[in-house]
Protein backbone atom coordinates (compact mmCIF):
# COMPACT_ATOMS: atom_id res chain seq x y z
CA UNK A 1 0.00 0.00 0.00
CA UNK A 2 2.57 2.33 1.14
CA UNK A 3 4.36 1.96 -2.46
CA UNK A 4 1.22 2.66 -4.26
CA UNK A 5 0.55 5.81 -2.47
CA UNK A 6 4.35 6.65 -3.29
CA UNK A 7 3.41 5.88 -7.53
CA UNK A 8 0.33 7.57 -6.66
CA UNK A 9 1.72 10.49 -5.73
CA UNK A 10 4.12 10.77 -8.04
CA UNK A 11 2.01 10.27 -11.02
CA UNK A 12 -0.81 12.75 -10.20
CA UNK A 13 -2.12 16.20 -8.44
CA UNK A 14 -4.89 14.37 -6.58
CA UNK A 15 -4.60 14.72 -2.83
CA UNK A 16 -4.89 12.12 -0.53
CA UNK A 17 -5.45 11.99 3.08
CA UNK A 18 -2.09 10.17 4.30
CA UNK A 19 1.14 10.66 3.44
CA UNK A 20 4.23 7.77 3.60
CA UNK A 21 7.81 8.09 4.11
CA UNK A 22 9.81 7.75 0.40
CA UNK A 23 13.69 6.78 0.17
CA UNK A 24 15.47 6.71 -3.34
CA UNK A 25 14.65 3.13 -4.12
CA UNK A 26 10.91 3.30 -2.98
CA UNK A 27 10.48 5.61 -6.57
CA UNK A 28 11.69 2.84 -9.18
CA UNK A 29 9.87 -0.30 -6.71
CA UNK A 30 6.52 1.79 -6.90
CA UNK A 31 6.84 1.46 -10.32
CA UNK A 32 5.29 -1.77 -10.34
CA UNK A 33 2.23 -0.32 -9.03
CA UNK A 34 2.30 2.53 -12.21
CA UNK A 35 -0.48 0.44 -14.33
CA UNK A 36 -2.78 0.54 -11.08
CA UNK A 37 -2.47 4.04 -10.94
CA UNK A 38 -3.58 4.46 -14.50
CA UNK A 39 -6.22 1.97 -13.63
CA UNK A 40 -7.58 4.67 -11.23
CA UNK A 41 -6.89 7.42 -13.47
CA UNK A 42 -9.23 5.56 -15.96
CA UNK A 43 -11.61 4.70 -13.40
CA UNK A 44 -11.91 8.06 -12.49
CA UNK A 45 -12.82 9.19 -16.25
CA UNK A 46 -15.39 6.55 -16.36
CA UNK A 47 -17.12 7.60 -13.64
CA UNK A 48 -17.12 11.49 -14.86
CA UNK A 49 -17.89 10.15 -18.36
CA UNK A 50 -21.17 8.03 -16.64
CA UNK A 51 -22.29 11.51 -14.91
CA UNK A 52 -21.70 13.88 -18.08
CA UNK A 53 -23.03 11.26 -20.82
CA UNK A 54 -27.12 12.37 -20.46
CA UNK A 55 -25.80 16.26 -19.49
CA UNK A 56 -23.94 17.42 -22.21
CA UNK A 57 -22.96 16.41 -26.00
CA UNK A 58 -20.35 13.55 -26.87
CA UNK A 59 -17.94 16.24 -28.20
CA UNK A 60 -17.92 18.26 -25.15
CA UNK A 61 -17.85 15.61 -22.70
CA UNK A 62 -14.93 13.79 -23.95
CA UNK A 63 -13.10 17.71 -24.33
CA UNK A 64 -13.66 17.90 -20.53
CA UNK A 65 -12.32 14.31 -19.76
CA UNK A 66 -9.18 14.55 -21.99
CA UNK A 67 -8.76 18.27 -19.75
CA UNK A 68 -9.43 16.22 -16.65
CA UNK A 69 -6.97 13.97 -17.32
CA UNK A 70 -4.41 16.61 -17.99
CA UNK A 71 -5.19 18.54 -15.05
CA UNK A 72 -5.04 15.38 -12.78
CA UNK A 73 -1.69 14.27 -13.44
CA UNK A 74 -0.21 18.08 -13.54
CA UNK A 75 0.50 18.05 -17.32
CA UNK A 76 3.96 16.06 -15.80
CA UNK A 77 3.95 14.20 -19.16
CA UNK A 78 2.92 17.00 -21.42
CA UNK A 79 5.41 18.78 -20.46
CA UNK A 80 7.56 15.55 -21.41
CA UNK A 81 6.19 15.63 -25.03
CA UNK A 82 6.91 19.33 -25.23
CA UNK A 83 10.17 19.26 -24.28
CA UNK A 84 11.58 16.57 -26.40
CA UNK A 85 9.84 17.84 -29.58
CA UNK A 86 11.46 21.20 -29.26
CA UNK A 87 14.81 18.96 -28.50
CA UNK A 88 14.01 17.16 -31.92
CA UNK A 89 13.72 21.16 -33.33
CA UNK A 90 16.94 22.00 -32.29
CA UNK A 91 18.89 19.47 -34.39
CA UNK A 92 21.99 19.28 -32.24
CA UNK A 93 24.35 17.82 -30.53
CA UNK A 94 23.67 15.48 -27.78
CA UNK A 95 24.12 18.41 -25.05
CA UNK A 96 22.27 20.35 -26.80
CA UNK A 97 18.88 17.93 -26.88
CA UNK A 98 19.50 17.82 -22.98
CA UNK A 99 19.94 21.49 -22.30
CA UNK A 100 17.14 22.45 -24.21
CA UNK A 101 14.91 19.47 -22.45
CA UNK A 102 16.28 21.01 -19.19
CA UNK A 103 15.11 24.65 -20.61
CA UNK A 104 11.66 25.32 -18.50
CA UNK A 105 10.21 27.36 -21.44
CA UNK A 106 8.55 25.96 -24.06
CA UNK A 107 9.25 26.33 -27.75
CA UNK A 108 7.13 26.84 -31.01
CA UNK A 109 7.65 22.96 -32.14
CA UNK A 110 6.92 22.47 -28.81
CA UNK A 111 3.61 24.22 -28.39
CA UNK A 112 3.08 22.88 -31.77
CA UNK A 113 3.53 19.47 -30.34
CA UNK A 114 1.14 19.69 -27.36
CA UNK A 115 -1.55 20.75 -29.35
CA UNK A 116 -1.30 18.33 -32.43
CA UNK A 117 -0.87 15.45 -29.26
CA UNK A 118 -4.26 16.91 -27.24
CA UNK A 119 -6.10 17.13 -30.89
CA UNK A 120 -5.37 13.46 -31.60
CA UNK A 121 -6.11 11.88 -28.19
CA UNK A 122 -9.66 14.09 -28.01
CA UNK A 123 -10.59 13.17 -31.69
CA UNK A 124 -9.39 9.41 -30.98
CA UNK A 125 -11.48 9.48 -27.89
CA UNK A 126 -14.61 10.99 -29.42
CA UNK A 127 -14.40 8.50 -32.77
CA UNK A 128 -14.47 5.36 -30.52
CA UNK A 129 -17.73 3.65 -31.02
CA UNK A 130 -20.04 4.25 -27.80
CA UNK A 131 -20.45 0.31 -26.49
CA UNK A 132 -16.32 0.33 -26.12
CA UNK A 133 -15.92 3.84 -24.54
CA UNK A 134 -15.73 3.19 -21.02
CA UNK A 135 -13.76 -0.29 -21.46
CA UNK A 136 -11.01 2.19 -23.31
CA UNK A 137 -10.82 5.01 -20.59
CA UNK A 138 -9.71 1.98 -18.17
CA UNK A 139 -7.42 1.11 -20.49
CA UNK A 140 -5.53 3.60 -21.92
CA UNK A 141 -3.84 5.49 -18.98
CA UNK A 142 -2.89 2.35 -17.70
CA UNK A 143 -1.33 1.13 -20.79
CA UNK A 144 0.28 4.30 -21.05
CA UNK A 145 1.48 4.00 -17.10
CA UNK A 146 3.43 0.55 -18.08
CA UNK A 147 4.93 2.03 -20.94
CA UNK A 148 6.95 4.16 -18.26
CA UNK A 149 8.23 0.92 -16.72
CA UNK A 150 9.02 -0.68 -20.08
CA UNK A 151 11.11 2.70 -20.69
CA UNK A 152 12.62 2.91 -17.48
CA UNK A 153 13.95 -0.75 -16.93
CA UNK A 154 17.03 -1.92 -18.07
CA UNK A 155 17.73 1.62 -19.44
CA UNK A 156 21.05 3.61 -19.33
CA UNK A 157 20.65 7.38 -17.80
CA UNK A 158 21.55 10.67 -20.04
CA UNK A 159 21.68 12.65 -17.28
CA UNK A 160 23.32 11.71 -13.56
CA UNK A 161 20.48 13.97 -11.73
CA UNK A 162 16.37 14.48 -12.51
CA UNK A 163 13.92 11.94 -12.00
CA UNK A 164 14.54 9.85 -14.94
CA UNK A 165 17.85 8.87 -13.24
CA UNK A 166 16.29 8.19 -9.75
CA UNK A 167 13.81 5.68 -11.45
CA UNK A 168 16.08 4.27 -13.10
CA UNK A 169 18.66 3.38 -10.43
CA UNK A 170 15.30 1.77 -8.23
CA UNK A 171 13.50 -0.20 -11.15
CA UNK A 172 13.99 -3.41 -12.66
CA UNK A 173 12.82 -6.71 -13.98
CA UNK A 174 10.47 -7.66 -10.94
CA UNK A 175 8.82 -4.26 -11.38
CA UNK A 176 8.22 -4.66 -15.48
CA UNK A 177 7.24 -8.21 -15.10
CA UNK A 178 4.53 -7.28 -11.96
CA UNK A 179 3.43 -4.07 -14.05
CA UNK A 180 3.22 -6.35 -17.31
CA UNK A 181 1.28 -9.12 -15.69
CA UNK A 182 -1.62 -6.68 -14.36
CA UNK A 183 -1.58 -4.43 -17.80
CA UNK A 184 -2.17 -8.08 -19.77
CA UNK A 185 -4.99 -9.22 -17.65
CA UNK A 186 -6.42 -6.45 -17.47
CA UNK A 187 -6.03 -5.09 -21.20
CA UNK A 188 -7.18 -9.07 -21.96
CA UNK A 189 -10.50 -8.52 -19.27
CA UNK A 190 -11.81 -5.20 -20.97
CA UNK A 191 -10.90 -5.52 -24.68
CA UNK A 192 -10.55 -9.15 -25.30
CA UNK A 193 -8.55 -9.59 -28.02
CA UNK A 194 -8.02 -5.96 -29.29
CA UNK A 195 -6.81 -4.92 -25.93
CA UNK A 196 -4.29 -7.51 -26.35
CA UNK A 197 -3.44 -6.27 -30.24
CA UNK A 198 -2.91 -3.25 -28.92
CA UNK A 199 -0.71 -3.58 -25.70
CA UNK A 200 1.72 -5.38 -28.19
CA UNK A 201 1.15 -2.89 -31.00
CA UNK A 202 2.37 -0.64 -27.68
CA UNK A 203 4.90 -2.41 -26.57
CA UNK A 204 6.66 -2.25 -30.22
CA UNK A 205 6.10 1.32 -30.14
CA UNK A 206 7.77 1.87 -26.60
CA UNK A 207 11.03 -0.34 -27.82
CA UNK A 208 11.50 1.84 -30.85
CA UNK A 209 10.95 5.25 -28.87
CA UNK A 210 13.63 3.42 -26.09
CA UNK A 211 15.90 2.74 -28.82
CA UNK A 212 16.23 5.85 -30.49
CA UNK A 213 16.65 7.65 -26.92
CA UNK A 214 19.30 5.53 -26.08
CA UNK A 215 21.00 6.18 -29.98
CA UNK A 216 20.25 9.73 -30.03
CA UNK A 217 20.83 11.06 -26.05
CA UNK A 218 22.94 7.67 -24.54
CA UNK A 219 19.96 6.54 -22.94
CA UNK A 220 16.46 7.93 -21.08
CA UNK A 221 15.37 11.10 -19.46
CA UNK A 222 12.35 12.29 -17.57
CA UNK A 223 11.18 14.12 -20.11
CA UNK A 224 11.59 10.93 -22.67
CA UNK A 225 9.69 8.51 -20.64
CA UNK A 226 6.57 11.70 -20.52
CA UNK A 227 6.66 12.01 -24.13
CA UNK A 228 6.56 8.33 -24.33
CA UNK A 229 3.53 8.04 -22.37
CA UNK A 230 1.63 10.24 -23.96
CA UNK A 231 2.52 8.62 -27.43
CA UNK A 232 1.01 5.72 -25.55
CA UNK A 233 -1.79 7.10 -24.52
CA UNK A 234 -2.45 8.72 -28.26
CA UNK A 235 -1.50 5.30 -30.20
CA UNK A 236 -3.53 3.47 -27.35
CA UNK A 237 -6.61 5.13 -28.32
CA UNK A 238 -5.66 5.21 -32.34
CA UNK A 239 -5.49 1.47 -32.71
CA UNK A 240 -8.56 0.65 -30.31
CA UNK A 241 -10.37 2.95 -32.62
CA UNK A 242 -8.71 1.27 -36.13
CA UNK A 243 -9.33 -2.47 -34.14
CA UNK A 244 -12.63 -1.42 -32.43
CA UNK A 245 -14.10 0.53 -35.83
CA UNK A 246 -13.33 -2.91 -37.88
CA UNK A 247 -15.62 -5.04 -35.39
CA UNK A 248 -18.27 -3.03 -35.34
């Protein structure tokens, strides 16, 4: 419990009424709690979803939930897409990518970024066919949540400070396998078959964003495993729509 209130925490803006003592380590361990946190993120937009559906329009309902969702986990990983995509605008060296990452301002490519990334998830969100809505609001910020783990384990640090390199130092194989196991049966409970498409579509994507962050910077950042997540969370809802759309 105490380690999920530590992922908890980390991962969101949403008080809670206890707080738990964190050492270095605790931060990569809770990371096999990360999908359950998403779970809860999820569970939370299904429940706002259930109270908005007979209030208010499709279009504006899902607009508010994709804004809930930012405003519950403090942008953290929007911030993460921002920053890399003005890092990819700066076409330098290696230092440069990381000083720019570092740089708390945000760019045109990055602005540019974070609006092209909200567009897709809202229009994703608001194309999935209505029977499969709330099974995909579970499932996508967890799905999203294990793609930090898959980013974080077994991965080399660019930088020797930040949080990238304290989750990093704590994580490892018994934290991606735990994370992995829940994300499957879970995924495999909701969606059936396409949530299991999908995770591996997911997984595929994660390795390939890994990769290149490791060729291009010498391994992860912070801001790398947020802009992977929130490719997850974008592709997540992309191919539930292209597997979802073909079965209906």
């Amino acid at each position: 419990m105490r380690l999920f209130i530590i992922a908890f925490q980390f991962l969101t803006i949403v008080p809670l009424p206890v707080s738990v003592r964190c050492e270095e380590k605790d931060l990569g361990r809770s990371m096999a709690l990360f999908p359950l946190v998403g779970l809860a993120l999820g569970a939370l937009l299904a429940g706002v979803d259930f109270l908005l559906t007979p209030l208010l329009p499709r279009s504006v309902a899902d607009l508010l939930l994709v804004a809930i969702l930012s405003v519950a986990t403090g942008a953290l990983h929007l911030d993460g897409l921002s920053d890399v995509c003005d890092g990819l605008a700066a076409r330098g060296s290696r230092e440069r990518f990381l000083e720019i990452m570092k740089d708390s301002r945000v760019g045109a490519v990055g602005a540019v970024g974070l609006v092209l990334g909200l567009m897709l998830k809202y229009q994703a969100l608001l194309a999935l066919p209505a029977e499969y809505k709330r099974e995909a609001l579970l499932f996508f910020p967890m799905a999203a949540r294990f793609a930090q783990v898959q980013m974080t384990v077994g991965s080399q640090r660019a930088r020797k400070d930040g949080l990238g390199h304290a989750f990093v130092g704590g994580a490892g194989t018994l934290q991606l396998v735990l994370a992995g196991l829940c994300t499957v049966a879970v995924g495999a409970a909701l969606l059936h078959l396409s949530g299991l498409i999908t995770l591996l579509l997911l997984f595929l994507l994660t390795w390939g964003i890994k990769a290149w962050s490791h060729g291009r910077l010498g391994g992860v950042t912070g801001d790398v495993i947020g802009c992977a997540s929130e490719l997850n969370e974008i592709f997540c809802l992309i191919f539930l729509l292209a597997l979802l759309g073909r079965m209906g």
